[in-house]
Protein backbone atom coordinates (compact mmCIF):
# COMPACT_ATOMS: atom_id res chain seq x y z
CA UNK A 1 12.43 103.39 -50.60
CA UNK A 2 13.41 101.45 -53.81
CA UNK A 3 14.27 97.96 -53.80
CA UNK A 4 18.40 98.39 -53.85
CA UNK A 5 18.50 100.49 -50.65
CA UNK A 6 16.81 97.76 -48.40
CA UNK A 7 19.24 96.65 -46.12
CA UNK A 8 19.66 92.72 -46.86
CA UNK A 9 18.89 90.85 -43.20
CA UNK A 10 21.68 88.09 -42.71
CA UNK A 11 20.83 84.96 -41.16
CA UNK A 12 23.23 83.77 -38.71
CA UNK A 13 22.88 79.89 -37.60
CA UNK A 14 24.11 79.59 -34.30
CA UNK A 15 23.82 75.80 -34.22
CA UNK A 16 27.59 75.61 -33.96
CA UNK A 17 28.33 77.98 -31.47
CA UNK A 18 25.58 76.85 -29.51
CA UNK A 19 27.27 73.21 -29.39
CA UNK A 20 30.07 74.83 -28.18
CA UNK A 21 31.97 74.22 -24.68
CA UNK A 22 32.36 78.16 -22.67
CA UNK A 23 36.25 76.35 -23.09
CA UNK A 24 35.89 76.33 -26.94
CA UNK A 25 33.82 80.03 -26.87
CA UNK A 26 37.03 81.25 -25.23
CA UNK A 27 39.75 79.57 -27.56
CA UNK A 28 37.46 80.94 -30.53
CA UNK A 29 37.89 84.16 -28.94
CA UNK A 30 41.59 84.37 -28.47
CA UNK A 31 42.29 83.11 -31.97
CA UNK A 32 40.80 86.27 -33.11
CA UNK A 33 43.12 89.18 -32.92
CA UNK A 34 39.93 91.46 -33.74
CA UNK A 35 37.55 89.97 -31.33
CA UNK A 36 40.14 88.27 -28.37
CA UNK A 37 38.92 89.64 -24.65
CA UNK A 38 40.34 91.73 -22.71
CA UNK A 39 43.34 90.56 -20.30
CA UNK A 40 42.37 90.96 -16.34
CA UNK A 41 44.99 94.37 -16.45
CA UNK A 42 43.15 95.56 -19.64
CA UNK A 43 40.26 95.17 -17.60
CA UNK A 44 41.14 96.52 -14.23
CA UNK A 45 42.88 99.61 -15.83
CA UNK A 46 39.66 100.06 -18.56
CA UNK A 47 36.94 102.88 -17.97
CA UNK A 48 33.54 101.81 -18.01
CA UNK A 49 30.25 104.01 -17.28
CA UNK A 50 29.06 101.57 -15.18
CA UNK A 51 30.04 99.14 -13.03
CA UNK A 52 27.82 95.87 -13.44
CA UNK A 53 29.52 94.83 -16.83
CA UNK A 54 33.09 95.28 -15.01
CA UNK A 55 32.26 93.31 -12.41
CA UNK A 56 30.45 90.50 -13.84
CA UNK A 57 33.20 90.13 -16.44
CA UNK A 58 36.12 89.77 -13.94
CA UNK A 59 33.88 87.25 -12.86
CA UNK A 60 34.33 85.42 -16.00
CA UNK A 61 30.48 85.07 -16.30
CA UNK A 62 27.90 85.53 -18.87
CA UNK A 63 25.08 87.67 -18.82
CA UNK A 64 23.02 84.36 -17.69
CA UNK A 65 25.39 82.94 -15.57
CA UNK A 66 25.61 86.37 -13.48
CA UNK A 67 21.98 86.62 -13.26
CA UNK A 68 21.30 83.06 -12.25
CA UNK A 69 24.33 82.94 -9.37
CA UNK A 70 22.77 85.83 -7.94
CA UNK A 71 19.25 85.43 -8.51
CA UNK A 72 19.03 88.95 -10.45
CA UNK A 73 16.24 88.47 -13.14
CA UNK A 74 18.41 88.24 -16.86
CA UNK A 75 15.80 91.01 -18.44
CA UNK A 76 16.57 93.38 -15.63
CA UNK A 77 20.35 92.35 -15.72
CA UNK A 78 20.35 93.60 -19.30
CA UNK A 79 18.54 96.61 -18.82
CA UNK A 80 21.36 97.57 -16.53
CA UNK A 81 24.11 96.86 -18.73
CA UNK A 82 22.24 98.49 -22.09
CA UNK A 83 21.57 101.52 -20.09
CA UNK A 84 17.83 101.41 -20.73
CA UNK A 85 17.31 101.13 -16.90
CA UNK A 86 18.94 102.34 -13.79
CA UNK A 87 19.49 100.53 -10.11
CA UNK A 88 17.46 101.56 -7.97
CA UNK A 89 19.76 102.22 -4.68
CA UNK A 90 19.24 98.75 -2.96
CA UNK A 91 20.33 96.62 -6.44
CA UNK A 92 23.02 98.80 -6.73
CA UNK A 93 24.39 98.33 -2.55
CA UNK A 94 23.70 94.30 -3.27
CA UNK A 95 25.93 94.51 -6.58
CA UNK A 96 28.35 96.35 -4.78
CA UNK A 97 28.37 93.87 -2.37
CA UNK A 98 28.85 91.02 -4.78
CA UNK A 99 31.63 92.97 -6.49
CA UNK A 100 33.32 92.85 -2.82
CA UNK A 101 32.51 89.23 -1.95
CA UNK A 102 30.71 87.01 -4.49
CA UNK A 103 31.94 84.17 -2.83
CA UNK A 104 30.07 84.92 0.38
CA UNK A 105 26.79 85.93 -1.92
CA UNK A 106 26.55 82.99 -3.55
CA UNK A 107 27.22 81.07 -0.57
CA UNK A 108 24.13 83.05 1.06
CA UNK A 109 21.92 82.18 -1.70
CA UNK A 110 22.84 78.47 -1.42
CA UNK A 111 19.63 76.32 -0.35
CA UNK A 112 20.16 75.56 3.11
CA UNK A 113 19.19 72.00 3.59
């Protein structure tokens, strides 16, 4: 391959999104009409192959908010959502169980004391 058809690798510093409030992620989001979210009816009336990103978005949660609530490793978490990997049949009854009641889920999980 010659020298002009190597793709150029752009560095991104994420220093200022990191220092970010989730508040000021989401107002950065809305401002852009390219990149806004999706409103809860976009959502609900949306088609997704799978469920897990659905859910945890209604949720308003990230990726590593989800899998920390609900003690579901992040790596395995992302497998689901990319596809690469599958539920086996018990992840997939406990995520449909958090998709009915997270409240009650994350209440179970609580340290009892």
């Amino acid at each position: 391959m010659k020298d002009g058809n190597k793709k150029k690798k752009t560095e991104i510093d994420w220093s200022r999104f990191d220092a970010m409030t989730d508040e000021e992620h989401r107002a950065a989001a809305l401002s852009d009409p390219d990149a806004r979210p999706w409103s809860e009816e976009e959502l609900r009336n949306a088609k997704f192959t799978g469920g897990l990103p659905r859910i945890r978005i209604l949720m308003h949660l990230s990726q590593e908010q989800f899998a920390a609530k609900f003690r579901i490793p992040l790596g395995t978490l992302r497998d689901w959502e990319q596809g690469r990997k599958e539920p086996d049949a018990a992840a997939r009854a406990y995520l449909k169980v958090i998709a009915r009641n997270p409240k009650a889920v994350a209440e179970a999980l609580e340290p009892t004391g």
